[in-house]
C-alpha atoms as a PDB file:
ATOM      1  CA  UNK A   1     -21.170  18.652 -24.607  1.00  0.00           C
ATOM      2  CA  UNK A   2     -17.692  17.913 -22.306  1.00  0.00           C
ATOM      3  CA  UNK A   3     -18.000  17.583 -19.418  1.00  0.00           C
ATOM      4  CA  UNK A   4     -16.005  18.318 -16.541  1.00  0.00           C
ATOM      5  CA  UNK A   5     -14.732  14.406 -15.951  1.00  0.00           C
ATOM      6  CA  UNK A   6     -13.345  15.138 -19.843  1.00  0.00           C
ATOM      7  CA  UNK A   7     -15.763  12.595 -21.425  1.00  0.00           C
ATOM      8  CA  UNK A   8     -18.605  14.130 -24.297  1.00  0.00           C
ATOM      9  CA  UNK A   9     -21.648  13.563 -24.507  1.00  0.00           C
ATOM     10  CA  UNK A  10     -22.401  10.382 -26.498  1.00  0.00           C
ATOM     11  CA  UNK A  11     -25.821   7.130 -25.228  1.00  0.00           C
ATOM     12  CA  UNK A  12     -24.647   4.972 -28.670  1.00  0.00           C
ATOM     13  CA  UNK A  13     -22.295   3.134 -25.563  1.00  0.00           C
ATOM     14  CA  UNK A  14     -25.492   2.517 -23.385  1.00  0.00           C
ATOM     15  CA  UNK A  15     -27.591   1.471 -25.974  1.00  0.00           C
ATOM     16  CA  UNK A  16     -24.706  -1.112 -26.734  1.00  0.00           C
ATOM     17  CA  UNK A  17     -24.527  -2.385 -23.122  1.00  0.00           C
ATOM     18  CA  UNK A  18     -28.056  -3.171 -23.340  1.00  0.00           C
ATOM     19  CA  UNK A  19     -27.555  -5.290 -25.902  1.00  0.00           C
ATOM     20  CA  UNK A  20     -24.948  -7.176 -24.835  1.00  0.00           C
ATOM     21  CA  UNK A  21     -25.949 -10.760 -24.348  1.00  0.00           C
ATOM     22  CA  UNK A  22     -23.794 -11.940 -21.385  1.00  0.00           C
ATOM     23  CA  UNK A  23     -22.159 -15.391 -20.391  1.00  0.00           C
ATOM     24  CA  UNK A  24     -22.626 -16.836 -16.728  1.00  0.00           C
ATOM     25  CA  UNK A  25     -19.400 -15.328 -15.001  1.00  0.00           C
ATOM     26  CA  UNK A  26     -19.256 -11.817 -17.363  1.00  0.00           C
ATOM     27  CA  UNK A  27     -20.020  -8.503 -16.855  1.00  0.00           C
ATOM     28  CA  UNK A  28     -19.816  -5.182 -19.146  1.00  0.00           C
ATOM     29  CA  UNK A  29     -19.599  -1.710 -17.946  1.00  0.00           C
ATOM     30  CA  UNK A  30     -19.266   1.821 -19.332  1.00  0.00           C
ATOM     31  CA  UNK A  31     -16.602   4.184 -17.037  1.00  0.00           C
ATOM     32  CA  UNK A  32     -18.238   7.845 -16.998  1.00  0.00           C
ATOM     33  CA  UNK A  33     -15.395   9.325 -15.186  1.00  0.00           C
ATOM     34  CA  UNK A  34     -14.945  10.035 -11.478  1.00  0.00           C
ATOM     35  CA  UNK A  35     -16.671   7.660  -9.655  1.00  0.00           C
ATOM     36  CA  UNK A  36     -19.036   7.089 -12.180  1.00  0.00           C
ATOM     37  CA  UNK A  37     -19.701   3.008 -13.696  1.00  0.00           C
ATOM     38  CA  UNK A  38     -23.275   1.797 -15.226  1.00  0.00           C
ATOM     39  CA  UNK A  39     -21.947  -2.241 -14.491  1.00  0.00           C
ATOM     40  CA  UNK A  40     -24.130  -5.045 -16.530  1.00  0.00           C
ATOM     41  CA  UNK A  41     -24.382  -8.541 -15.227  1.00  0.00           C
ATOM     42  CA  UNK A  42     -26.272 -10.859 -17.052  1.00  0.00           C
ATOM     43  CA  UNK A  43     -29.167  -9.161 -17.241  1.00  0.00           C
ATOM     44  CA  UNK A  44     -29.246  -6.765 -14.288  1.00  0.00           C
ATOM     45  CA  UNK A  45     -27.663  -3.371 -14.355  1.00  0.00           C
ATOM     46  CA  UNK A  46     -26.659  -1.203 -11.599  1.00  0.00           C
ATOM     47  CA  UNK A  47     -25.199   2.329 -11.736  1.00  0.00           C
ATOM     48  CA  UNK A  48     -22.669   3.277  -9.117  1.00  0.00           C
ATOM     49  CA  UNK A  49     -21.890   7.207  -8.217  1.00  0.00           C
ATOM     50  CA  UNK A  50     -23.927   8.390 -11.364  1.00  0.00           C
ATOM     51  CA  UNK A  51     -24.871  12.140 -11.414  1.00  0.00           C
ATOM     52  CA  UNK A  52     -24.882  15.456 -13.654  1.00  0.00           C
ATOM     53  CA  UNK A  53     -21.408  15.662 -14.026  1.00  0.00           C
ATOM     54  CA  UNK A  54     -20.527  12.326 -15.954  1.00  0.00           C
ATOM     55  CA  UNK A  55     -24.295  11.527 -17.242  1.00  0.00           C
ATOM     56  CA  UNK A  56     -26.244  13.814 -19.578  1.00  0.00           C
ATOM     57  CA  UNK A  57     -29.991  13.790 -19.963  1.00  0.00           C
ATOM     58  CA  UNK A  58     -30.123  12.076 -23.617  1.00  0.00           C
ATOM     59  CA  UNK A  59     -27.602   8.943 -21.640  1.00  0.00           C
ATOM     60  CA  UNK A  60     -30.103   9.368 -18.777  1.00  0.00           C
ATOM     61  CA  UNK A  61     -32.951   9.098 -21.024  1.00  0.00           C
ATOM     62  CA  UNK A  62     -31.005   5.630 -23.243  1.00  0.00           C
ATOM     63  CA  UNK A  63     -30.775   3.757 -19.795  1.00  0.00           C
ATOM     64  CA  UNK A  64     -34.116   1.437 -20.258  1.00  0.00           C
ATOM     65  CA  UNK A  65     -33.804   0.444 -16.765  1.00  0.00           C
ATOM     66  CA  UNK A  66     -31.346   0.355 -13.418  1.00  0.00           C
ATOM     67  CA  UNK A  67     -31.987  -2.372 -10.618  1.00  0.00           C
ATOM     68  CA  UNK A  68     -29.979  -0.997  -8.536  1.00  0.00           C
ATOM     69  CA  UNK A  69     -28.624   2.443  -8.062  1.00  0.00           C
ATOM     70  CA  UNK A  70     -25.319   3.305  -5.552  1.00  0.00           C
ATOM     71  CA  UNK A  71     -24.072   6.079  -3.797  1.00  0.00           C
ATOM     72  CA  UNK A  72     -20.676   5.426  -2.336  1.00  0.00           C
ATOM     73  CA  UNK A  73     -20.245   9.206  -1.002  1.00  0.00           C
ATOM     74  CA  UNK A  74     -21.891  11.895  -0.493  1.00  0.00           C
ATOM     75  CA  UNK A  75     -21.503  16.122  -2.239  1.00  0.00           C
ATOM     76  CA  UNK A  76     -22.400  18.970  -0.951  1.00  0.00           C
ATOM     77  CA  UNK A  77     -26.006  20.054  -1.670  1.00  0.00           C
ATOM     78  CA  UNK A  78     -25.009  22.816  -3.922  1.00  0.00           C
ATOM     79  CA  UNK A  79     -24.299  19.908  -6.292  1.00  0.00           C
ATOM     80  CA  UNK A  80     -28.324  19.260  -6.610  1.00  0.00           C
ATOM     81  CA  UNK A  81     -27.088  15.460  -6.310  1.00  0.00           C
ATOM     82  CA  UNK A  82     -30.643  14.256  -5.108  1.00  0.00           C
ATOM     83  CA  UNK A  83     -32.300  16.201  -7.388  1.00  0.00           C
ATOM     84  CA  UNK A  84     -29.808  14.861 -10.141  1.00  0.00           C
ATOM     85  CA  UNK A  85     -30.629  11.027  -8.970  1.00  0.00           C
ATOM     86  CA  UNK A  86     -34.094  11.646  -9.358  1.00  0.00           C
ATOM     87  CA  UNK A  87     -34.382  11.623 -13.220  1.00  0.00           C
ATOM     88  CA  UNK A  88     -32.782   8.397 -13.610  1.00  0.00           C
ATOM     89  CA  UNK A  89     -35.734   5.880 -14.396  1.00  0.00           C
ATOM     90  CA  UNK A  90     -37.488   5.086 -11.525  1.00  0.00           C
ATOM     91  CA  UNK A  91     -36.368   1.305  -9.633  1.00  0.00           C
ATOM     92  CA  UNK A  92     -38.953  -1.651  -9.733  1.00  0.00           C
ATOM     93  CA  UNK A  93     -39.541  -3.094  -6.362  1.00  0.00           C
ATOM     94  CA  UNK A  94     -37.582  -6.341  -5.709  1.00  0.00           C
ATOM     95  CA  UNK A  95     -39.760  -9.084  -4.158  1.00  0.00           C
END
């Protein structure tokens, strides 16, 4: 599947990020288009402006876990964009 940012369909790059083993003072990240970056540093990983039309369900369903999710802007809600947000994996609680 394309979709409309140009990029297929394709979780083998997530599953790689998540096996990176990074250095003090790297990071890793995977550009989905648009606005879209999953960002990897040391061992957290945050997802910035990730929704339906840069992230497909099977990518969705490789991420084994965000610590932090961002929304720098806001769509309309004929996007579903909450809705959308919802089936990433759910955030643990930071102490």
């Amino acid at each position: 599947m394309e979709y409309a940012c140009g990029r297929k369909s394709d979780s083998a790059p997530i599953h790689e990020l998540f096996q990176l083993t990074l250095n003090q003072n790297e990071l890793a990240f995977i550009y989905l288009g648009f606005a879209g970056i999953i960002l990897k540093v040391n061992d957290r990983v945050l997802a910035f402006d990730v929704g339906k039309e840069c992230l497909h369900q099977d990518e969705i369903e490789a991420l084994e876990h965000l610590d932090v999710q961002f929304y720098s802007h806001t769509h309309s809600m004929s996007h579903s964009f909450l809705l959308e947000a919802l089936r990433l994996p759910a955030l643990p609680r930071m102490p």
